[in-house]
PDB file of N, CA and C in Angstrom:
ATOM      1  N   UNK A   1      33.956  25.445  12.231  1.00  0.00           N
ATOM      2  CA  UNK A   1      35.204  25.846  12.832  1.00  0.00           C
ATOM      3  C   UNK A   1      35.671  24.769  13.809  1.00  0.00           C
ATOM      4  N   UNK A   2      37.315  25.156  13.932  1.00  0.00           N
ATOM      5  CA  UNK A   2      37.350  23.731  14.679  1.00  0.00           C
ATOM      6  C   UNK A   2      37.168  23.849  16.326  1.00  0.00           C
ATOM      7  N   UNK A   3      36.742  23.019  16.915  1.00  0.00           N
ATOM      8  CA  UNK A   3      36.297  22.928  18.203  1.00  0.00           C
ATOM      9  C   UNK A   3      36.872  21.907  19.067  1.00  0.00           C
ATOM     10  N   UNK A   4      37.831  21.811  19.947  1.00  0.00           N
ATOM     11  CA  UNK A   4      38.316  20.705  20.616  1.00  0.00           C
ATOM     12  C   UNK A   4      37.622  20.196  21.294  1.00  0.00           C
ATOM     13  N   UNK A   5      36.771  20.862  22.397  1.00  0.00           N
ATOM     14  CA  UNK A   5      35.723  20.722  23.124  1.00  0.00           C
ATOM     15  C   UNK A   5      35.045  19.248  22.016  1.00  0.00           C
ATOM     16  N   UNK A   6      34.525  19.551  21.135  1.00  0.00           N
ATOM     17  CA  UNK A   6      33.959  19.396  19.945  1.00  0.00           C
ATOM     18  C   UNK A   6      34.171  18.000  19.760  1.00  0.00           C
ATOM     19  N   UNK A   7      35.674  17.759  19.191  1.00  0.00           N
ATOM     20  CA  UNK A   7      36.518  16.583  19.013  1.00  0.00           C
ATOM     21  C   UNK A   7      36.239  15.414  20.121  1.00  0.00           C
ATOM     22  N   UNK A   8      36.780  16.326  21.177  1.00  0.00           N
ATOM     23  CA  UNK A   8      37.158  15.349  22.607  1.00  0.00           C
ATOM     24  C   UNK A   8      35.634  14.340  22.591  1.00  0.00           C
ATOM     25  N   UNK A   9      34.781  15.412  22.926  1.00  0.00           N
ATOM     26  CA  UNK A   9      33.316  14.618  22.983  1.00  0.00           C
ATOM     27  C   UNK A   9      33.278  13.230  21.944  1.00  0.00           C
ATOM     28  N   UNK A  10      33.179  14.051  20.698  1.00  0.00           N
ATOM     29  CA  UNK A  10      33.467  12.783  19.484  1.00  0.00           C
ATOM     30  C   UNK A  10      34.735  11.666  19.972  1.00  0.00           C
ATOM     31  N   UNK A  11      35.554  12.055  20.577  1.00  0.00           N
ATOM     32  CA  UNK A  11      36.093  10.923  20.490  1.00  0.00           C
ATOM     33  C   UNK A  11      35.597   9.770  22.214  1.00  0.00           C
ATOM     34  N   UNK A  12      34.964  10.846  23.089  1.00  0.00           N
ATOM     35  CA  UNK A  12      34.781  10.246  23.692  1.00  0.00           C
ATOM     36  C   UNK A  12      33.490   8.710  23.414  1.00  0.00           C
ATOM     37  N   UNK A  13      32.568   9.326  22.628  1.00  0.00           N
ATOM     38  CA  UNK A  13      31.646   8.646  21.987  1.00  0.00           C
ATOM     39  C   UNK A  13      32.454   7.678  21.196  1.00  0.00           C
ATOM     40  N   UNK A  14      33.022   7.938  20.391  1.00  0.00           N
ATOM     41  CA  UNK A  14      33.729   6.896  19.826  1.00  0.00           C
ATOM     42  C   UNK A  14      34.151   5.696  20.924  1.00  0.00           C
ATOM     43  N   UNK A  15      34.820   6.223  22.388  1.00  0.00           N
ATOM     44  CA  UNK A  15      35.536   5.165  22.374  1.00  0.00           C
ATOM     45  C   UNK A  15      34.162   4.046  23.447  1.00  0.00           C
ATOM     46  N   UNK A  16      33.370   5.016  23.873  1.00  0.00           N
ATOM     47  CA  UNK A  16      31.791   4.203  24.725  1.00  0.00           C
ATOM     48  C   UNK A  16      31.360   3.203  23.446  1.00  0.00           C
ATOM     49  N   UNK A  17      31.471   3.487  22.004  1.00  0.00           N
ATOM     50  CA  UNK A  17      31.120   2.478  21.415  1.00  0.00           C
ATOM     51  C   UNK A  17      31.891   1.378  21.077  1.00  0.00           C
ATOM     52  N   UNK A  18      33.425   1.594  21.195  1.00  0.00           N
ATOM     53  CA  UNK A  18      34.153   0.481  21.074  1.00  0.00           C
ATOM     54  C   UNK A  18      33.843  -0.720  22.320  1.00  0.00           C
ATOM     55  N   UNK A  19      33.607   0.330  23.622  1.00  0.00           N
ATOM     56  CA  UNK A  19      33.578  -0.433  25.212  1.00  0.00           C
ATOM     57  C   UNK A  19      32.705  -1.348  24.763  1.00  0.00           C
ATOM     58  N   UNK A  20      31.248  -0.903  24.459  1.00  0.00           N
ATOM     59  CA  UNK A  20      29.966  -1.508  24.133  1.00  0.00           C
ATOM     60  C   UNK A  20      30.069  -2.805  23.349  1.00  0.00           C
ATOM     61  N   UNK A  21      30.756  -2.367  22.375  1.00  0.00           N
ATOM     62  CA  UNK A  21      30.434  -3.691  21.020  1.00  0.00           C
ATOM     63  C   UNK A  21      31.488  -4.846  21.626  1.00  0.00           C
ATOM     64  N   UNK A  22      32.580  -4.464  22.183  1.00  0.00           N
ATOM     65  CA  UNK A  22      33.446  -4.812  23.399  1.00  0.00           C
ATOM     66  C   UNK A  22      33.250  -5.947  24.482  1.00  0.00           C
ATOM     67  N   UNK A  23      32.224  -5.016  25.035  1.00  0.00           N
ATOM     68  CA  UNK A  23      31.441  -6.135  26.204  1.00  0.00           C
ATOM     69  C   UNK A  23      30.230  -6.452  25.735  1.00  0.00           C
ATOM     70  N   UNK A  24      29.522  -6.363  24.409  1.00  0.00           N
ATOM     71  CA  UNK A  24      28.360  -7.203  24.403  1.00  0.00           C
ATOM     72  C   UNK A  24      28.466  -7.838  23.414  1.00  0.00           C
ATOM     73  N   UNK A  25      29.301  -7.830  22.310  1.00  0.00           N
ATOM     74  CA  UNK A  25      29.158  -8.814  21.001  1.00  0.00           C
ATOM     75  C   UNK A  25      30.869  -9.463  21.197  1.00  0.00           C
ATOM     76  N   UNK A  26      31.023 -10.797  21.017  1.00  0.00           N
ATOM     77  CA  UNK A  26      32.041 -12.141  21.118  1.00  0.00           C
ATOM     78  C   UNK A  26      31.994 -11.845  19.581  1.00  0.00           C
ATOM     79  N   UNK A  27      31.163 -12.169  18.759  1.00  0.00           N
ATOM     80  CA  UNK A  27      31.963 -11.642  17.336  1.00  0.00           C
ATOM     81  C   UNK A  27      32.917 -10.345  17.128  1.00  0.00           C
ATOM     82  N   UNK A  28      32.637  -9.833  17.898  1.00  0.00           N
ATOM     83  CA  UNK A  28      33.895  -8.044  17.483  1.00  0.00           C
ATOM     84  C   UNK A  28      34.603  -8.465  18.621  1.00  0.00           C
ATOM     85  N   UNK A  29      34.746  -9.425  19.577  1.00  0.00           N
ATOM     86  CA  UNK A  29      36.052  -9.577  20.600  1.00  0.00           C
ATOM     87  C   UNK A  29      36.833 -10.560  19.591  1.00  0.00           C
ATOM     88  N   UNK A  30      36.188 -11.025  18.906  1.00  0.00           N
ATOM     89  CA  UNK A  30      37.164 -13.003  17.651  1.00  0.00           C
ATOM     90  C   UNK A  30      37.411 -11.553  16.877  1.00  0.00           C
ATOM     91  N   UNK A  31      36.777 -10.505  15.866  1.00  0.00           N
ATOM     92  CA  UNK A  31      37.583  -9.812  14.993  1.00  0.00           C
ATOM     93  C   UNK A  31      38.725  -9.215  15.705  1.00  0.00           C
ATOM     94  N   UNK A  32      38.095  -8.835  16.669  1.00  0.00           N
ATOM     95  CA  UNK A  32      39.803  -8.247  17.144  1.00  0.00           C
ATOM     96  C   UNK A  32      41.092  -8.873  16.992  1.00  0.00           C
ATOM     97  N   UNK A  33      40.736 -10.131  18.138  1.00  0.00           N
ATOM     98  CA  UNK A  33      41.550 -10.959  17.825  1.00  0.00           C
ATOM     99  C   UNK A  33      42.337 -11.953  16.920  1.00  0.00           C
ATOM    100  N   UNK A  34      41.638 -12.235  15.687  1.00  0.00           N
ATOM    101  CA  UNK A  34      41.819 -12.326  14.362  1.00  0.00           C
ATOM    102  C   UNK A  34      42.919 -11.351  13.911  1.00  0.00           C
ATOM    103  N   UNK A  35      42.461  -9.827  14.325  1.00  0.00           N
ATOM    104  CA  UNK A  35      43.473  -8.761  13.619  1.00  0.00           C
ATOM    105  C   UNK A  35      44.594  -9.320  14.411  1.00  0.00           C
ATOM    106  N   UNK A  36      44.814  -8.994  15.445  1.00  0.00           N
ATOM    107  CA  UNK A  36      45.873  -8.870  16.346  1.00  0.00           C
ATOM    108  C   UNK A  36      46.764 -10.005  15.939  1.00  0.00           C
ATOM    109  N   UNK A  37      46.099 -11.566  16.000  1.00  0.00           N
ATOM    110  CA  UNK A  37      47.255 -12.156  15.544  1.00  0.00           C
ATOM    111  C   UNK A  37      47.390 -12.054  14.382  1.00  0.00           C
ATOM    112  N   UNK A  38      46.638 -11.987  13.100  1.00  0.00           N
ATOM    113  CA  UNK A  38      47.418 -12.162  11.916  1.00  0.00           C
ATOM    114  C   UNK A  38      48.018 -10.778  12.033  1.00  0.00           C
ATOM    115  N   UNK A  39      48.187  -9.679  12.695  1.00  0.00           N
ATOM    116  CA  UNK A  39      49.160  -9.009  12.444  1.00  0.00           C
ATOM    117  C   UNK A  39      50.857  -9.116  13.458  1.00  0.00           C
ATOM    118  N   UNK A  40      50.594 -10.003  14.441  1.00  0.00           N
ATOM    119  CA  UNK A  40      51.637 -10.187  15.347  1.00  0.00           C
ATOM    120  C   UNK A  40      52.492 -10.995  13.587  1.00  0.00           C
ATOM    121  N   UNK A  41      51.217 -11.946  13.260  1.00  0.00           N
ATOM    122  CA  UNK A  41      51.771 -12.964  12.391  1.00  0.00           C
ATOM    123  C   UNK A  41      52.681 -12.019  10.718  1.00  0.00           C
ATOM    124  N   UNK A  42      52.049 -11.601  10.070  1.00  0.00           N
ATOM    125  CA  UNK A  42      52.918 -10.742   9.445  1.00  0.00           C
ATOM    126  C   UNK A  42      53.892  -9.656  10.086  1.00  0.00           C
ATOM    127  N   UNK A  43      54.210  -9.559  11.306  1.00  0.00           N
ATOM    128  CA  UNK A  43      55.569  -9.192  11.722  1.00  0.00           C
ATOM    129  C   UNK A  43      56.657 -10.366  11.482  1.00  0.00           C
ATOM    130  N   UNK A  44      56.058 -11.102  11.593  1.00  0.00           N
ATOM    131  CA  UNK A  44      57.347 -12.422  11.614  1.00  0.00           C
ATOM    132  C   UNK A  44      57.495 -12.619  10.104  1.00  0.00           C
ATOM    133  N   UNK A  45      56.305 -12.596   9.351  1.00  0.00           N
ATOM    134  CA  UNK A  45      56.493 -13.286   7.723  1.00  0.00           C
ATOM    135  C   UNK A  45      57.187 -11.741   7.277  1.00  0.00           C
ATOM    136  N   UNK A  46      56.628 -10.611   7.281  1.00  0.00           N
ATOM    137  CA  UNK A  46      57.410  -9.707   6.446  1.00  0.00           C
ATOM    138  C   UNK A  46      56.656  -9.792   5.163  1.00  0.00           C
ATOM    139  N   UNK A  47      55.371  -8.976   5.002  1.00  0.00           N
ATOM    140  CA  UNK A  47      54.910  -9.353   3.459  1.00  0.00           C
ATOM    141  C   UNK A  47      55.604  -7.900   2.638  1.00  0.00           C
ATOM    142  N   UNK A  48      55.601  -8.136   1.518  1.00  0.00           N
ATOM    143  CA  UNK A  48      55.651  -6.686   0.623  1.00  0.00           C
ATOM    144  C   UNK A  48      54.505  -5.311   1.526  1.00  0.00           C
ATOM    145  N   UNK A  49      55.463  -4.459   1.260  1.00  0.00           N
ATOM    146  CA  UNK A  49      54.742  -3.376   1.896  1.00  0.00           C
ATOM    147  C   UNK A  49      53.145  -2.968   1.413  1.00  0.00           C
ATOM    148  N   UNK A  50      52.872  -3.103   0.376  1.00  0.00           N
ATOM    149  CA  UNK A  50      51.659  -3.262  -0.151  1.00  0.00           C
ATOM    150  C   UNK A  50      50.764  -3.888   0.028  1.00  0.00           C
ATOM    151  N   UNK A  51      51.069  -5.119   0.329  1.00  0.00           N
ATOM    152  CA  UNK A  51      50.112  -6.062   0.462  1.00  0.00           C
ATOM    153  C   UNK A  51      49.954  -5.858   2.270  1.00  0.00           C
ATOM    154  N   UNK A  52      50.726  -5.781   3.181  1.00  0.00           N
ATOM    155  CA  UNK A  52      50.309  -5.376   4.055  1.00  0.00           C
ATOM    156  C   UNK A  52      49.879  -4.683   4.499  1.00  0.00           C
ATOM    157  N   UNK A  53      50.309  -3.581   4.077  1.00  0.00           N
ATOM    158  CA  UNK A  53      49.002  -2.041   4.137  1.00  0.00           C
ATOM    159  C   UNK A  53      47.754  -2.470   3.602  1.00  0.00           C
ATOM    160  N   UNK A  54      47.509  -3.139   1.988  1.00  0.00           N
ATOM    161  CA  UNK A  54      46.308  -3.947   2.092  1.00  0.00           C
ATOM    162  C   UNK A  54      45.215  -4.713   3.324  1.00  0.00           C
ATOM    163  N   UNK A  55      46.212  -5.628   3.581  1.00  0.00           N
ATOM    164  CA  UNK A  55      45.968  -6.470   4.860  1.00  0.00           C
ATOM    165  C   UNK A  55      45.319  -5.568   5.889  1.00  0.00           C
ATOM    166  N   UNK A  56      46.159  -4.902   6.445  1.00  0.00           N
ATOM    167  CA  UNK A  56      45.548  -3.537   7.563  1.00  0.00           C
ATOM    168  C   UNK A  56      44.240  -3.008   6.941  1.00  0.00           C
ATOM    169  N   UNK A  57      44.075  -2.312   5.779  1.00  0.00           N
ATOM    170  CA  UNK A  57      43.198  -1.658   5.577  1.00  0.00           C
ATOM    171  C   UNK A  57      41.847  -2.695   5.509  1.00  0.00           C
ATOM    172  N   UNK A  58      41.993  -3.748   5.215  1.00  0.00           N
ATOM    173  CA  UNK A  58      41.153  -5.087   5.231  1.00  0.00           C
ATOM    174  C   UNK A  58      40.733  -5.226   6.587  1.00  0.00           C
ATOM    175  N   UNK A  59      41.840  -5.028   7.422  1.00  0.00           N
ATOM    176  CA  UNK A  59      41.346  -5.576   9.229  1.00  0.00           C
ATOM    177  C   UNK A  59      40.557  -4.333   9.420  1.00  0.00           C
ATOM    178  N   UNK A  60      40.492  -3.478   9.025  1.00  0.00           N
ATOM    179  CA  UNK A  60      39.910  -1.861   9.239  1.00  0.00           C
ATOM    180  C   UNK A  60      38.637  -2.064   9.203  1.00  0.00           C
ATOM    181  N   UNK A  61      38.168  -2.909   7.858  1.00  0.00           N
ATOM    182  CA  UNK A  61      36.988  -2.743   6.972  1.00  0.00           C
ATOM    183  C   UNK A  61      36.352  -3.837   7.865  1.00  0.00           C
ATOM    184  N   UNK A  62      36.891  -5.277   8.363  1.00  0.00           N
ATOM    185  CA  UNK A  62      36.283  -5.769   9.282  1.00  0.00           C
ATOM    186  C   UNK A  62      35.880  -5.370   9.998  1.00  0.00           C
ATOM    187  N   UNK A  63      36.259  -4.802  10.900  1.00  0.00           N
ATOM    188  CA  UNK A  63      35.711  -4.300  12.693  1.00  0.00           C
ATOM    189  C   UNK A  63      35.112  -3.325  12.477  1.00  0.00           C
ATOM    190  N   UNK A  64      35.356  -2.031  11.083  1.00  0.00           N
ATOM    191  CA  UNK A  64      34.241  -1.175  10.835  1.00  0.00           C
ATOM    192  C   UNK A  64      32.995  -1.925  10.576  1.00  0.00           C
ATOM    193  N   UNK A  65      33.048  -2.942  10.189  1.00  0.00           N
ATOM    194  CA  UNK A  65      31.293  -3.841   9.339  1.00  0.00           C
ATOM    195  C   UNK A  65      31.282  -4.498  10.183  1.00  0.00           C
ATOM    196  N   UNK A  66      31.786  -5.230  11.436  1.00  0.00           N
ATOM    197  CA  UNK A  66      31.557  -5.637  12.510  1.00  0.00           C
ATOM    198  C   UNK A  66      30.446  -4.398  13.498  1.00  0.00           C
ATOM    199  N   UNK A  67      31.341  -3.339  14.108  1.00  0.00           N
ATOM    200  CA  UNK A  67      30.787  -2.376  14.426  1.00  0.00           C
ATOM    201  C   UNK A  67      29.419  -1.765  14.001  1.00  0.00           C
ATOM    202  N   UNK A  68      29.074  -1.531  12.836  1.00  0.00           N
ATOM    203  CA  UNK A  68      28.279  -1.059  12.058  1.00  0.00           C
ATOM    204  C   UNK A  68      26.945  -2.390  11.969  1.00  0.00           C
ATOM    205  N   UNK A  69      27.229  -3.692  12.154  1.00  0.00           N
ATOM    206  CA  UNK A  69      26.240  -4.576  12.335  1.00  0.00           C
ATOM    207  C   UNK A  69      25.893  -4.881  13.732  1.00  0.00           C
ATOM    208  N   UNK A  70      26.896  -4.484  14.371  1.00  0.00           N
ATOM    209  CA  UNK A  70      26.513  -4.613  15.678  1.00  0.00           C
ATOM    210  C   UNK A  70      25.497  -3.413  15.913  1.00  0.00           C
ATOM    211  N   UNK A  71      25.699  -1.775  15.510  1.00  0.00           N
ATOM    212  CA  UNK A  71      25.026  -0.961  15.622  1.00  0.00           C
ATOM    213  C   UNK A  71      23.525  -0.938  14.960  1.00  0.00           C
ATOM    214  N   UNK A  72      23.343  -1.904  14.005  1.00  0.00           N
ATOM    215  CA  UNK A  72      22.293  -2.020  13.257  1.00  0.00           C
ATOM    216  C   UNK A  72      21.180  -3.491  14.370  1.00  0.00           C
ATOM    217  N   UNK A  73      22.243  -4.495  15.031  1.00  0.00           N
ATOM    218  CA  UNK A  73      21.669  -5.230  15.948  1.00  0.00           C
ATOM    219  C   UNK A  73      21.206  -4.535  17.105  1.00  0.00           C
ATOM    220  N   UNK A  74      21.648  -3.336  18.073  1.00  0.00           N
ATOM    221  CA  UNK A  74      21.247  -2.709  18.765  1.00  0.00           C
ATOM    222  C   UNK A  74      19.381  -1.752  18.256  1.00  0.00           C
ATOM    223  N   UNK A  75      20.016  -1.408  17.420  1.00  0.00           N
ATOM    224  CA  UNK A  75      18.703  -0.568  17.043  1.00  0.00           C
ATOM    225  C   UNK A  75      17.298  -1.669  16.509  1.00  0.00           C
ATOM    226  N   UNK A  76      17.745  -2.755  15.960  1.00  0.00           N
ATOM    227  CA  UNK A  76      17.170  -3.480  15.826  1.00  0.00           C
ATOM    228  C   UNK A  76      16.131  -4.279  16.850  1.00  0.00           C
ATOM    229  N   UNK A  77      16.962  -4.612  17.523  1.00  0.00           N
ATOM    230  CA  UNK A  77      16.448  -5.268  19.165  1.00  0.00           C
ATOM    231  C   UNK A  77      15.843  -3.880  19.982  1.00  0.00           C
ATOM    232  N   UNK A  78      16.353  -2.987  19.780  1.00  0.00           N
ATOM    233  CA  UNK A  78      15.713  -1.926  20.576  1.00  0.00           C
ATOM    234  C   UNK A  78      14.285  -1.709  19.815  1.00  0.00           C
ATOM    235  N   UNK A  79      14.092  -1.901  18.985  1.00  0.00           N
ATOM    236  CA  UNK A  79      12.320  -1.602  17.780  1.00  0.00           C
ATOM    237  C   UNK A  79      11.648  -3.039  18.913  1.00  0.00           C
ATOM    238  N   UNK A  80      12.194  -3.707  18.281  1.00  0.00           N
ATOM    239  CA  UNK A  80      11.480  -5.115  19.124  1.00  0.00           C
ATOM    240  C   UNK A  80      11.915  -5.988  18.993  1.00  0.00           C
ATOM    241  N   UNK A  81      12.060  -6.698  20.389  1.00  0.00           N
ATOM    242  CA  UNK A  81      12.314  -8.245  20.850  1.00  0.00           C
ATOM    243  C   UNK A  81      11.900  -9.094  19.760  1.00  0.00           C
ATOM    244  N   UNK A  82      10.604  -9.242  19.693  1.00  0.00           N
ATOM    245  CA  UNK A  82       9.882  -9.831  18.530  1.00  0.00           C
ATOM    246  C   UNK A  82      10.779 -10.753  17.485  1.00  0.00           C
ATOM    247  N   UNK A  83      10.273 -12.002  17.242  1.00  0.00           N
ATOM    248  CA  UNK A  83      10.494 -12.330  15.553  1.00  0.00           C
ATOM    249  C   UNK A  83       9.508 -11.548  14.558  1.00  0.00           C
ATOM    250  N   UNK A  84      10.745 -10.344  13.326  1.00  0.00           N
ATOM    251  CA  UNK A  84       9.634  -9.610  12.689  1.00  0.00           C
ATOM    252  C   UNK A  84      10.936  -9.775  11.459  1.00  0.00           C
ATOM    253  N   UNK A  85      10.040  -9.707  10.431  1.00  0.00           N
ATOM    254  CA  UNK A  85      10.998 -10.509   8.935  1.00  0.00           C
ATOM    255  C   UNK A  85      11.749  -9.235   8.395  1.00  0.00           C
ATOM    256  N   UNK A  86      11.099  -8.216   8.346  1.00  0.00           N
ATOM    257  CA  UNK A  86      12.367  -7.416   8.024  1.00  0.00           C
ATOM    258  C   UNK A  86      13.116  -6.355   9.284  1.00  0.00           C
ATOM    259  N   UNK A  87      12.965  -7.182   9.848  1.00  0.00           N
ATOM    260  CA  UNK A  87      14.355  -6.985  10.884  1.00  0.00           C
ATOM    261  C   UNK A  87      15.633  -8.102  11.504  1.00  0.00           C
ATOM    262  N   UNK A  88      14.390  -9.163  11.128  1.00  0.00           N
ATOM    263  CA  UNK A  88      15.373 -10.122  10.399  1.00  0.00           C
ATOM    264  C   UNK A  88      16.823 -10.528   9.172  1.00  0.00           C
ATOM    265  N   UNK A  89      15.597  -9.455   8.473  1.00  0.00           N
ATOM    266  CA  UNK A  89      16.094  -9.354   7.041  1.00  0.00           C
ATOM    267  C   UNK A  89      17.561  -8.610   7.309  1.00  0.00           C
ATOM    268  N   UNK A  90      17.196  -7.121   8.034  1.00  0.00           N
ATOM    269  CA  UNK A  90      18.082  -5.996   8.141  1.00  0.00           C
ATOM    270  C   UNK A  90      19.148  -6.667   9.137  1.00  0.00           C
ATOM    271  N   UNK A  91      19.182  -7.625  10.085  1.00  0.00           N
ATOM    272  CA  UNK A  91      19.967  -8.471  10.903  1.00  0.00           C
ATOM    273  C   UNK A  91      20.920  -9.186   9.778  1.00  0.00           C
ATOM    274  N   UNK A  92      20.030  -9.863   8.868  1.00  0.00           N
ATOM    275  CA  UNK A  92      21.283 -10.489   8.145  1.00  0.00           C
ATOM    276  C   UNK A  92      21.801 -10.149   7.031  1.00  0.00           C
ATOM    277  N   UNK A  93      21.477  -8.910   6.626  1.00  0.00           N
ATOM    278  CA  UNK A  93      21.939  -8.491   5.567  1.00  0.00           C
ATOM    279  C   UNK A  93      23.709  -7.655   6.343  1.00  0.00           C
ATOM    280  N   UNK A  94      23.809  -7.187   7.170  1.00  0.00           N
ATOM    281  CA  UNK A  94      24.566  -6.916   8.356  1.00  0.00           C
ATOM    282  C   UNK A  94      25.527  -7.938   8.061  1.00  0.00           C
ATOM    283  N   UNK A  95      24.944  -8.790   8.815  1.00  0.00           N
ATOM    284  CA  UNK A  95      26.014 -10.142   9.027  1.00  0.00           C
ATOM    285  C   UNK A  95      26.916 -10.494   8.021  1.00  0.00           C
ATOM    286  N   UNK A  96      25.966 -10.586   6.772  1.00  0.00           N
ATOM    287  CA  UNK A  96      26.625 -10.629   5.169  1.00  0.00           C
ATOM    288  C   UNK A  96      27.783  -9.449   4.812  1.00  0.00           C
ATOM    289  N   UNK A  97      27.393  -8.381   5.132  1.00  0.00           N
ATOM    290  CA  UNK A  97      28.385  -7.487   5.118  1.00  0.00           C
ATOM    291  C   UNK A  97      29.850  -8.116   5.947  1.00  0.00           C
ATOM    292  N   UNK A  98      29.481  -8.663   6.975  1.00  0.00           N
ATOM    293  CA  UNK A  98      30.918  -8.733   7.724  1.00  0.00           C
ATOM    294  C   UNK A  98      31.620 -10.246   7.034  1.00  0.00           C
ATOM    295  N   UNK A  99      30.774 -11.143   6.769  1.00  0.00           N
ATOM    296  CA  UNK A  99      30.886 -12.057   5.822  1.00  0.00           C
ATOM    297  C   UNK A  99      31.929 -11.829   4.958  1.00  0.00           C
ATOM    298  N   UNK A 100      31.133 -10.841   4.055  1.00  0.00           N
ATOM    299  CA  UNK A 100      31.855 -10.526   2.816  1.00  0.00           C
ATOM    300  C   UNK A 100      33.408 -10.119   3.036  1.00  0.00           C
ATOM    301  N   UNK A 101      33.614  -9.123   4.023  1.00  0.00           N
ATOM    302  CA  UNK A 101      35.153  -8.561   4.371  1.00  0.00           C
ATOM    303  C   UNK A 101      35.337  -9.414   4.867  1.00  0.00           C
ATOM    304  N   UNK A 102      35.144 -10.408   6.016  1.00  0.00           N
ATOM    305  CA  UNK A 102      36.114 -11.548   6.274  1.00  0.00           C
ATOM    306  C   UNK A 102      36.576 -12.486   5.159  1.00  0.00           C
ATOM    307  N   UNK A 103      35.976 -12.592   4.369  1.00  0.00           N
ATOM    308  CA  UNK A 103      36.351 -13.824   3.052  1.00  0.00           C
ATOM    309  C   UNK A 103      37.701 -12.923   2.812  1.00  0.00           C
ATOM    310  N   UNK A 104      37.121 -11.326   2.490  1.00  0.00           N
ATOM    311  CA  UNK A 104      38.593 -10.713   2.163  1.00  0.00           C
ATOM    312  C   UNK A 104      39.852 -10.927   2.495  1.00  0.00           C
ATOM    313  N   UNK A 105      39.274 -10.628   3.851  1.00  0.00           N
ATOM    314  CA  UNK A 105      40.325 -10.805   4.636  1.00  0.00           C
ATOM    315  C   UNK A 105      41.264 -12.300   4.482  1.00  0.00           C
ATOM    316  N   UNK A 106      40.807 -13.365   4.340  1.00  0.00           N
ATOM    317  CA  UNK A 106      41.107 -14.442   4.473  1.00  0.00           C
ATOM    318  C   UNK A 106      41.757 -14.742   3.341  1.00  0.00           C
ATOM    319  N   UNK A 107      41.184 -14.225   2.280  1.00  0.00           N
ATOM    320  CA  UNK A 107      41.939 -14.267   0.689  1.00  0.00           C
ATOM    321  C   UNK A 107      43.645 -13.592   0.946  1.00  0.00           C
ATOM    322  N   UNK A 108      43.336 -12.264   1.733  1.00  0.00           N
ATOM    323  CA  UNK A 108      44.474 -11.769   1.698  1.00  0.00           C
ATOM    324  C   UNK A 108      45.376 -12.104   2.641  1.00  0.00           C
ATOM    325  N   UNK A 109      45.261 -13.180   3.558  1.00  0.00           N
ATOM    326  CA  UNK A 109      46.157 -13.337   4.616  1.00  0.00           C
ATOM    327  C   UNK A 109      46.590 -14.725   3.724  1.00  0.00           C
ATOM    328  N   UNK A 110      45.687 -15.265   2.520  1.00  0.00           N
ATOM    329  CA  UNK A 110      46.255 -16.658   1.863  1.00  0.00           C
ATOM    330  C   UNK A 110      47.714 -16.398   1.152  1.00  0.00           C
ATOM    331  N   UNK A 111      46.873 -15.301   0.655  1.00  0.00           N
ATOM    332  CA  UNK A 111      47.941 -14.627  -0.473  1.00  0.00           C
ATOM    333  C   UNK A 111      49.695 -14.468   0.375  1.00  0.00           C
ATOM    334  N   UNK A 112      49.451 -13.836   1.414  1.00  0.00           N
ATOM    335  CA  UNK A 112      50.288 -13.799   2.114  1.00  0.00           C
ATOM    336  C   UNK A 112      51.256 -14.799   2.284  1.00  0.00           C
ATOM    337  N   UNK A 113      50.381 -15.705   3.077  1.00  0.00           N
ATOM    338  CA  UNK A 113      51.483 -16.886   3.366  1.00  0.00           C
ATOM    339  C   UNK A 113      52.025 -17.762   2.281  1.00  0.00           C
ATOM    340  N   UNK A 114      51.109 -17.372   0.961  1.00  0.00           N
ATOM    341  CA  UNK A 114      51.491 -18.412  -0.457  1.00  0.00           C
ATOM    342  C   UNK A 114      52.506 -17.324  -0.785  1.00  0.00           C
ATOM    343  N   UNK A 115      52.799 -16.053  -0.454  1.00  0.00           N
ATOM    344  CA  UNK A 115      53.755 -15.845  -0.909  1.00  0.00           C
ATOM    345  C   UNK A 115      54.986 -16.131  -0.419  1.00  0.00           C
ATOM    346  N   UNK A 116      54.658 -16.197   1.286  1.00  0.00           N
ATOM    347  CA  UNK A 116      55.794 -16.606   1.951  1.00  0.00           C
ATOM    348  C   UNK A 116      56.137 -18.003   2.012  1.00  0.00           C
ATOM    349  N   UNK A 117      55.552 -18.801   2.167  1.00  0.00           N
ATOM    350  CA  UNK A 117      56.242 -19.934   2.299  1.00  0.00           C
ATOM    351  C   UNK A 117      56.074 -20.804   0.904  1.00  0.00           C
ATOM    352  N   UNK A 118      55.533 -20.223  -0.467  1.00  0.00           N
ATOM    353  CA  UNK A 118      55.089 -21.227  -1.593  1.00  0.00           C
ATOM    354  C   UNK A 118      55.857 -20.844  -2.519  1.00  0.00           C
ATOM    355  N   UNK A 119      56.445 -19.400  -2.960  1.00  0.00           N
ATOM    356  CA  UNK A 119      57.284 -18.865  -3.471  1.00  0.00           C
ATOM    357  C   UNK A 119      58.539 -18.765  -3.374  1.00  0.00           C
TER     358      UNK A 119
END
């Protein structure tokens, strides 16, 4: 049933983890900022509505796999300080994830500007 009480909490948690990844990881402060301008930047280009809702849902999938590796680096370092190989492993398999959506991302902000200024 629904519970506001309920919600509020959830969102309060939500936003202690944005603060967190915020003030301790410089990679999720550059994704941010990445989003922010290439989206100041497609205000000015004007892509097809599609492809920018694309675009958005792309900046989404970043800072979610940003977030989500950062949360996997916390728990990680919290097991142990230590050099230990599969937490290593689980560290960069993470990273690869955010990897992977940034290439996306980057494909789709190409696409973008080849449409705007090559077409």
């Amino acid at each position: 049933m629904f519970s506001p009480k309920r919600v509020l909490a959830a969102a309060s948690y939500s936003i202690k983890g944005f603060k967190s990844a915020w003030q301790t990881e410089a990679a999720f402060r550059d994704d941010v900022m990445f989003v922010l301008a290439t989206q100041v930047f497609c205000i000015y280009v004007q892509p097809t509505w599609a492809l920018w809702l694309f675009f958005i849902a792309c900046n989404a999938l970043l800072l979610m796999a940003e977030l989500f590796n950062t949360g996997l680096e916390y728990l990680a370092d919290h097991i142990s300080l230590e050099h230990h190989h599969l937490l290593g492993r689980a560290k960069d398999v993470g990273s690869a994830a955010v990897l992977t959506i940034l290439v996306l991302n980057f494909i789709c902000l190409a696409t973008i500007i080849w449409q705007r200024f090559f077409i």
